[in-house]
N, C-alpha and C. Protein backbone atom coordinates (compact mmCIF):
# COMPACT_ATOMS: atom_id res chain seq x y z
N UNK A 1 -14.33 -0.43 19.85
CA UNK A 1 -14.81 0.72 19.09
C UNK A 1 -13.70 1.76 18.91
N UNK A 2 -12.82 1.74 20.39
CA UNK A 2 -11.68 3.29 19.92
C UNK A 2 -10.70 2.73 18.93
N UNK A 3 -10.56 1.17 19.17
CA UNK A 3 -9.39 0.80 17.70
C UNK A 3 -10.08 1.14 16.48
N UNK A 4 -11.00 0.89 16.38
CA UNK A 4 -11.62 1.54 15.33
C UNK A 4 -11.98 2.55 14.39
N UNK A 5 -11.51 3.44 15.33
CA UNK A 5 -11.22 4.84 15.05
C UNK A 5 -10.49 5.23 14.94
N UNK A 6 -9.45 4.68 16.02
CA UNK A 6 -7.94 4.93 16.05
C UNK A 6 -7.60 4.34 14.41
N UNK A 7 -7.55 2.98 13.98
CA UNK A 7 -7.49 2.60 12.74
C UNK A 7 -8.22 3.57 11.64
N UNK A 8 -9.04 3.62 11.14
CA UNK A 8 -9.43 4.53 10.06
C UNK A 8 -8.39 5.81 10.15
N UNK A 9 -8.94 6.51 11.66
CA UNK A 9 -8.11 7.91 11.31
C UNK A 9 -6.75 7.56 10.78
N UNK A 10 -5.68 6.97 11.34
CA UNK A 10 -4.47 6.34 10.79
C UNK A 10 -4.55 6.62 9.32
N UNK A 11 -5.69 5.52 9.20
CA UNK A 11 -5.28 5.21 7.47
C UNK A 11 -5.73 5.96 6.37
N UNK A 12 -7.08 7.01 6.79
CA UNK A 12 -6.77 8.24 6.29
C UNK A 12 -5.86 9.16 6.26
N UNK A 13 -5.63 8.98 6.92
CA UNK A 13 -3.88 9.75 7.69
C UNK A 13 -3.20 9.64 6.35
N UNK A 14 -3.06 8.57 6.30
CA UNK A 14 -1.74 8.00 5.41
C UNK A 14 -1.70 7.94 4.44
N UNK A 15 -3.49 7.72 3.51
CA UNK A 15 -3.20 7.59 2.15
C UNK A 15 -3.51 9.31 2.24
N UNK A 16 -4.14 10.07 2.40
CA UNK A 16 -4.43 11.40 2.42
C UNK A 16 -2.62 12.12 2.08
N UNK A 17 -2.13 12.42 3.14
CA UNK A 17 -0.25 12.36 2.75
C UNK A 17 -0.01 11.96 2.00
N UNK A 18 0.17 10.53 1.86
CA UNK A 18 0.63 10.10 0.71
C UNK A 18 0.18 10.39 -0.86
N UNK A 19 -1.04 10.40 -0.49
CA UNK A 19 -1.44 11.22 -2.25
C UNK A 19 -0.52 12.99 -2.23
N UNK A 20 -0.78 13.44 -1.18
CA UNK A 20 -0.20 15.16 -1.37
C UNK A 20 1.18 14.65 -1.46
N UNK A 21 2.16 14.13 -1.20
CA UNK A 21 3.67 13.24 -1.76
C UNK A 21 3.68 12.88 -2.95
N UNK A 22 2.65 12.28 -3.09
CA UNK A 22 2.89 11.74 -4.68
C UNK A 22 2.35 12.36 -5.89
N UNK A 23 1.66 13.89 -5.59
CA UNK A 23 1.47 15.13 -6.10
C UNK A 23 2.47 15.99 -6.11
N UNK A 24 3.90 15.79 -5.61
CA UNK A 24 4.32 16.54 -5.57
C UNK A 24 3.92 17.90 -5.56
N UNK A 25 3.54 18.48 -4.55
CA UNK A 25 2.91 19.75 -4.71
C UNK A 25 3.79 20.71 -3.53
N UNK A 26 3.41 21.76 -3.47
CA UNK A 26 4.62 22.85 -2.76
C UNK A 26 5.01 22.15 -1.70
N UNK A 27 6.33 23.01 -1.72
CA UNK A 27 7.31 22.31 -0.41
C UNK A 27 6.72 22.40 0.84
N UNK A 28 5.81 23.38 1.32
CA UNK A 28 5.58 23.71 2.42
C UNK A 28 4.39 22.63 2.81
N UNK A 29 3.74 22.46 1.56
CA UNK A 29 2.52 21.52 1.72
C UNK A 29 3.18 20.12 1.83
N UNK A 30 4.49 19.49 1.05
CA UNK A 30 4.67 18.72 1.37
C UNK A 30 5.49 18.00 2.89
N UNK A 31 5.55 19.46 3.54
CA UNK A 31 6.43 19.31 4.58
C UNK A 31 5.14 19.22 6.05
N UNK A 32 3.89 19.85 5.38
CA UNK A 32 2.90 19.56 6.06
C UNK A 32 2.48 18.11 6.40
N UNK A 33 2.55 17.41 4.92
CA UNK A 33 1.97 15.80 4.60
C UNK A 33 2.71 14.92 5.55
N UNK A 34 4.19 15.37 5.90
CA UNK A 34 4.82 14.56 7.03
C UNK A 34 4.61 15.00 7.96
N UNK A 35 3.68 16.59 8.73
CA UNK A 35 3.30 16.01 10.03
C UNK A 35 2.33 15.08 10.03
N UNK A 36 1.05 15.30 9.45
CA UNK A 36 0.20 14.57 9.18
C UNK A 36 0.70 12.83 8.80
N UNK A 37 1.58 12.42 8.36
CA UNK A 37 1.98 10.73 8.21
C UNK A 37 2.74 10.91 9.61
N UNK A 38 3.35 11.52 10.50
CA UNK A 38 3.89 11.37 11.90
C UNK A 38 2.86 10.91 12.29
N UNK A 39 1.38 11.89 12.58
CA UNK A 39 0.24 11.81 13.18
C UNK A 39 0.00 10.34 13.32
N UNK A 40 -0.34 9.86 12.22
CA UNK A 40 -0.59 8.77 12.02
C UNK A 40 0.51 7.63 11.96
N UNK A 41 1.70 7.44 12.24
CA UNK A 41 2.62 6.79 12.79
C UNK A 41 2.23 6.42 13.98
N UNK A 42 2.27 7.75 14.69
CA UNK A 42 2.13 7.76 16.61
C UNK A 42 0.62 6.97 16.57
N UNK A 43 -0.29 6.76 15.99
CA UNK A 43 -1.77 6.42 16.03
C UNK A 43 -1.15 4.75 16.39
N UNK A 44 -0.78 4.41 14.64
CA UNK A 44 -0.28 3.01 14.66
C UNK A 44 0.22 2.45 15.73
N UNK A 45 1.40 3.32 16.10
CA UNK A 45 2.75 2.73 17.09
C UNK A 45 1.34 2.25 18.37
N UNK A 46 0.13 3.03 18.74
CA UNK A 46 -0.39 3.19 19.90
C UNK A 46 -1.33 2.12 19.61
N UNK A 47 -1.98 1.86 18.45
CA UNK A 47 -2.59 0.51 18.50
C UNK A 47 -2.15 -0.49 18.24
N UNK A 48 -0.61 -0.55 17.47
CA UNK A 48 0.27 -1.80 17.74
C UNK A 48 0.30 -2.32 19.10
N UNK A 49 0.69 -1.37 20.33
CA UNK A 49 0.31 -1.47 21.44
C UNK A 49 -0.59 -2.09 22.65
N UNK A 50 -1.80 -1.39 21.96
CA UNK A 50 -3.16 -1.53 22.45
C UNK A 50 -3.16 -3.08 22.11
N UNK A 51 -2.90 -3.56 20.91
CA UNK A 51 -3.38 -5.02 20.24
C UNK A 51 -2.30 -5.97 20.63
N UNK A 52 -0.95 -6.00 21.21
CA UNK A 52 0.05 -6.45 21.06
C UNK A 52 0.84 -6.95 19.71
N UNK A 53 0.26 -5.78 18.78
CA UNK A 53 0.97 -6.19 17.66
C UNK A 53 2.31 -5.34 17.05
N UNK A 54 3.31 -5.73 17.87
CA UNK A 54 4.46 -5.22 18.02
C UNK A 54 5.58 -4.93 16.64
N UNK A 55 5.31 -6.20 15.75
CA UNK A 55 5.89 -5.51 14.69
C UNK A 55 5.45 -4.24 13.89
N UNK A 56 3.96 -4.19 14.03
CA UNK A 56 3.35 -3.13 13.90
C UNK A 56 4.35 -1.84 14.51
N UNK A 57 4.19 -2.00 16.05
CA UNK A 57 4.43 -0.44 16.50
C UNK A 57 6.23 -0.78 16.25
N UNK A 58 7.27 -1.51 16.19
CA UNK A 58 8.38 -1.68 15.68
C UNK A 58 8.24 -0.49 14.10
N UNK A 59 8.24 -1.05 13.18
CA UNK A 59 7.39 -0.22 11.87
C UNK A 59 7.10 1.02 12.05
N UNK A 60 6.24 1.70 12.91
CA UNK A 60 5.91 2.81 13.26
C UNK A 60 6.82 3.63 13.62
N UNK A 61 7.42 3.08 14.31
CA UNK A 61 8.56 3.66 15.43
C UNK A 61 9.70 4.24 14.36
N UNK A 62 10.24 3.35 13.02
CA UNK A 62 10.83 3.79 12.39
C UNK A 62 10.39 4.82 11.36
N UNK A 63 9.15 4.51 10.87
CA UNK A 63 8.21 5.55 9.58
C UNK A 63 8.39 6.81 10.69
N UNK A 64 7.71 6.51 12.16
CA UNK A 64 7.93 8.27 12.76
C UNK A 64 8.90 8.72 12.76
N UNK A 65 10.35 8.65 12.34
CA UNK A 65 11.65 8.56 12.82
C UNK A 65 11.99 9.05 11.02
N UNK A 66 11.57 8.50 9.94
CA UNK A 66 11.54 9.03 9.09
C UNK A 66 10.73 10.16 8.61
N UNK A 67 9.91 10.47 9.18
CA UNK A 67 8.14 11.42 9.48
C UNK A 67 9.10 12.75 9.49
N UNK A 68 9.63 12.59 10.68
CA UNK A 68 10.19 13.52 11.69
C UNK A 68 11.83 14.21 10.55
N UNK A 69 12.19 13.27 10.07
CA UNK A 69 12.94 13.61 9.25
C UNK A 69 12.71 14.72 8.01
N UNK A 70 11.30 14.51 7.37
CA UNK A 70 10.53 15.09 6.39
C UNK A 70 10.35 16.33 6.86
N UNK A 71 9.94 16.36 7.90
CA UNK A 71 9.25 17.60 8.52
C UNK A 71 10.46 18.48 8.79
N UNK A 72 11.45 17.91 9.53
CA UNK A 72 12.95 18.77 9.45
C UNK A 72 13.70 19.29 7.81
N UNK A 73 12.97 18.19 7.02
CA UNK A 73 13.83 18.50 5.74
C UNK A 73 12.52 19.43 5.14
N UNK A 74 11.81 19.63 5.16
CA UNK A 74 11.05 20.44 4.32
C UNK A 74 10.33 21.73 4.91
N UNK A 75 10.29 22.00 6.33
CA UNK A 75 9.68 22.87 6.66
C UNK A 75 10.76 23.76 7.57
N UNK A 76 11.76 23.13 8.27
CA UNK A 76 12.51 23.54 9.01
C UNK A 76 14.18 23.74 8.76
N UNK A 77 14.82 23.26 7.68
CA UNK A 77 15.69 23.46 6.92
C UNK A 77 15.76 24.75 5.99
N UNK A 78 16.43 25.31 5.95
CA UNK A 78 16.64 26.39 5.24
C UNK A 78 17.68 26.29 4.25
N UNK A 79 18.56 25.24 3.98
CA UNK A 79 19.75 24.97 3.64
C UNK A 79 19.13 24.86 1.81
N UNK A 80 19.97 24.78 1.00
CA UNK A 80 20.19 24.77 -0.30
C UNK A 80 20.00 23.21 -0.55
N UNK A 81 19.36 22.71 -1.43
CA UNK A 81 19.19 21.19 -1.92
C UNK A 81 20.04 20.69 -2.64
């Protein structure tokens, strides 16, 4: 039952972000959409885990790693584009 949950929330997670990304909509909002796809990275990576499905949390491990990148480039950067 908790993979279960754990899964959905994830994948709301993800297309939810991903639509506000592919709206291009304000920077701040889009710098939001990558905590929210982190969120749901760390979900994955934890039921890749839970399931032993390792390429799974492999995958994760890098999208959070890019997540984390977003969130530095859009909310925490101040620098000129």
């Amino acid at each position: 039952m908790i993979h279960e949950i754990l899964r959905w929330t994830a994948s709301l997670g993800t297309m939810g972000a991903g639509l506000v990304l592919a709206a291009r909509v304000r920077p701040r909002t889009t710098g939001w959409a990558f905590v929210v796809l982190t969120g749901a990275s760390i979900i994955w990576i934890a039921i890749g885990y839970l399931t032993a499905e390792y390429a799974l949390m492999v995958q994760n491990v890098v999208v959070t790693l890019i997540n984390v990148f977003g969130i530095y480039r859009w909310l925490i950067w101040k620098g000129k584009v």
